[in-house]
Protein backbone atom coordinates (compact mmCIF):
# COMPACT_ATOMS: atom_id res chain seq x y z
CA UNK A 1 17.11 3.18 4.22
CA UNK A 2 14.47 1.58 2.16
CA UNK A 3 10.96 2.11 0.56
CA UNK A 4 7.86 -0.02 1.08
CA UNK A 5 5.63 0.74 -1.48
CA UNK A 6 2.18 -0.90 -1.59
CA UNK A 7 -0.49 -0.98 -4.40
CA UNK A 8 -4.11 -1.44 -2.83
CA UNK A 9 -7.50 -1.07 -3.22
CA UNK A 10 -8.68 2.47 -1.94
CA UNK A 11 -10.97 0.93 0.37
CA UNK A 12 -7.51 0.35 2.87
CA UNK A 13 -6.42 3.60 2.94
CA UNK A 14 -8.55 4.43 6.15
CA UNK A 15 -7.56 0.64 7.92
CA UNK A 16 -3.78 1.37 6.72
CA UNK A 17 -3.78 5.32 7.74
CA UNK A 18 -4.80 4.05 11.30
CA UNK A 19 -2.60 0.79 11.60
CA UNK A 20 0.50 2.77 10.25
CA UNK A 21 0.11 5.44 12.50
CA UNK A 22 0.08 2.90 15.85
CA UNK A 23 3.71 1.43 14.52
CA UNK A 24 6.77 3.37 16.24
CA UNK A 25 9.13 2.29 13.27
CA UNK A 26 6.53 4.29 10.73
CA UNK A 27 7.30 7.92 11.10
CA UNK A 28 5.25 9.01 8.36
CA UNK A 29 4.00 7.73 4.78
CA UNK A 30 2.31 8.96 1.49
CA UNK A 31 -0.99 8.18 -0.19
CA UNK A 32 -1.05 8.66 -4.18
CA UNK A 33 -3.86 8.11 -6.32
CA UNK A 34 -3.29 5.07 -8.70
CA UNK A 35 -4.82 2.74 -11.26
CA UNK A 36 -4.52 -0.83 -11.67
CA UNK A 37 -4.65 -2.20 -14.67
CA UNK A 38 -4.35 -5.88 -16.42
CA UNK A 39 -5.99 -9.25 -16.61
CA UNK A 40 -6.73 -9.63 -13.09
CA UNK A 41 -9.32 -6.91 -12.57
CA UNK A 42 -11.95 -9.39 -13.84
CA UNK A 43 -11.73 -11.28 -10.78
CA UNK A 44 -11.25 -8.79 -8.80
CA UNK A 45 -14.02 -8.71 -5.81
CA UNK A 46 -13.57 -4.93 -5.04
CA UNK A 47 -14.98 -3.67 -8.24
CA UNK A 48 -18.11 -1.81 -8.63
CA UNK A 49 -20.51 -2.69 -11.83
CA UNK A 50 -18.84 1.34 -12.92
CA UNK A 51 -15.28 0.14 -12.39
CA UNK A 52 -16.26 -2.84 -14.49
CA UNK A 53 -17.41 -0.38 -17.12
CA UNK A 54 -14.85 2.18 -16.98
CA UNK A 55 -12.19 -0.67 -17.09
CA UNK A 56 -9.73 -0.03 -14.31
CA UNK A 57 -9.59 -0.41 -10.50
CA UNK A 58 -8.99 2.39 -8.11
CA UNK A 59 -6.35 1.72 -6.11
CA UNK A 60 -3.67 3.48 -3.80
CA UNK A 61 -0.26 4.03 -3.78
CA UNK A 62 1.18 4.16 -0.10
CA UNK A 63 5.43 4.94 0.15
CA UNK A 64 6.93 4.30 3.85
CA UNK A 65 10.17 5.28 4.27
CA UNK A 66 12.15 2.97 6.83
CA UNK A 67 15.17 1.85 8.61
CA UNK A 68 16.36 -1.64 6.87
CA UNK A 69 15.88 -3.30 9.81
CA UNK A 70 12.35 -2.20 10.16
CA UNK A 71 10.93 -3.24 6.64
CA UNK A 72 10.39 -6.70 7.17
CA UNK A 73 8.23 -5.64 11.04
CA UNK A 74 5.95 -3.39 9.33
CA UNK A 75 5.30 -5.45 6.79
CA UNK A 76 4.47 -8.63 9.10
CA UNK A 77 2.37 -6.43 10.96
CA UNK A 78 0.37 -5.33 7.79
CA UNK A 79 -0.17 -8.59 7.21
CA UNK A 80 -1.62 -10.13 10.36
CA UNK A 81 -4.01 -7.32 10.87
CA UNK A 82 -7.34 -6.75 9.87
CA UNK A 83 -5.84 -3.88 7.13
CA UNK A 84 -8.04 -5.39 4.11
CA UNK A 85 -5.14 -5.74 2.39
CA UNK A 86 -4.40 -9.78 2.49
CA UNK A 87 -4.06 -11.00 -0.62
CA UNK A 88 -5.26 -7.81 -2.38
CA UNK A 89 -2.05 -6.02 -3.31
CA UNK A 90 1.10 -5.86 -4.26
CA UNK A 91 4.21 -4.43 -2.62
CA UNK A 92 8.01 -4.06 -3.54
CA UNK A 93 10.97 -2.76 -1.33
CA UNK A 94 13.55 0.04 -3.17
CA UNK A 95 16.70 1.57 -1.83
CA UNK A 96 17.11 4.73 -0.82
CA UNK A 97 20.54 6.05 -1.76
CA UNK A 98 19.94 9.62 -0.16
CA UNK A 99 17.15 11.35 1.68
CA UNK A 100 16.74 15.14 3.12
CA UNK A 101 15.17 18.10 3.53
CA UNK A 102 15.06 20.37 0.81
């Protein structure tokens, strides 16, 4: 098992909610708040004049737990669709040792 995380801006999360929830290899996923910080937020085209002032941009953390052989689907999908995420995040892939129910 892995986990695809992306960091986006939180104008995706509605695009991404509804694109995840059409692919049969997503079973479910999780949103957390997040905020991006560093150098590149001055050229960054989703910030409002308050962002600007406040000095961060609001962004999203989305976790999908998947099947290994699923990770690189989902994330060819995400990028040929119209999720507004195209060269506006990041993403990295983690193992997953163990995974339940509590």
């Amino acid at each position: 098992m892995k986990i695809l995380t992306l960091i986006v801006h939180t104008n995706a999360q509605q695009t991404l909610t509804d694109q995840l929830r059409s692919l049969e290899q997503v079973s479910g996923f999780t949103f957390s708040h997040a905020e991006g910080h560093g150098a590149e937020i001055e050229s960054d085209a989703f910030l409002s004049a308050r962002d600007q002032v406040v000095g961060h941009t609001p962004r999203i953390r989305l976790d999908i737990m998947l099947e290994d052989a699923d990770v690189d689907g989902v994330l060819a999908k995400l990028r040929e669709t119209e999720t507004g995420i195209v060269d506006q995040g990041v993403y990295w892939i983690s193992s997953v040792d163990k995974a339940g129910r509590l």
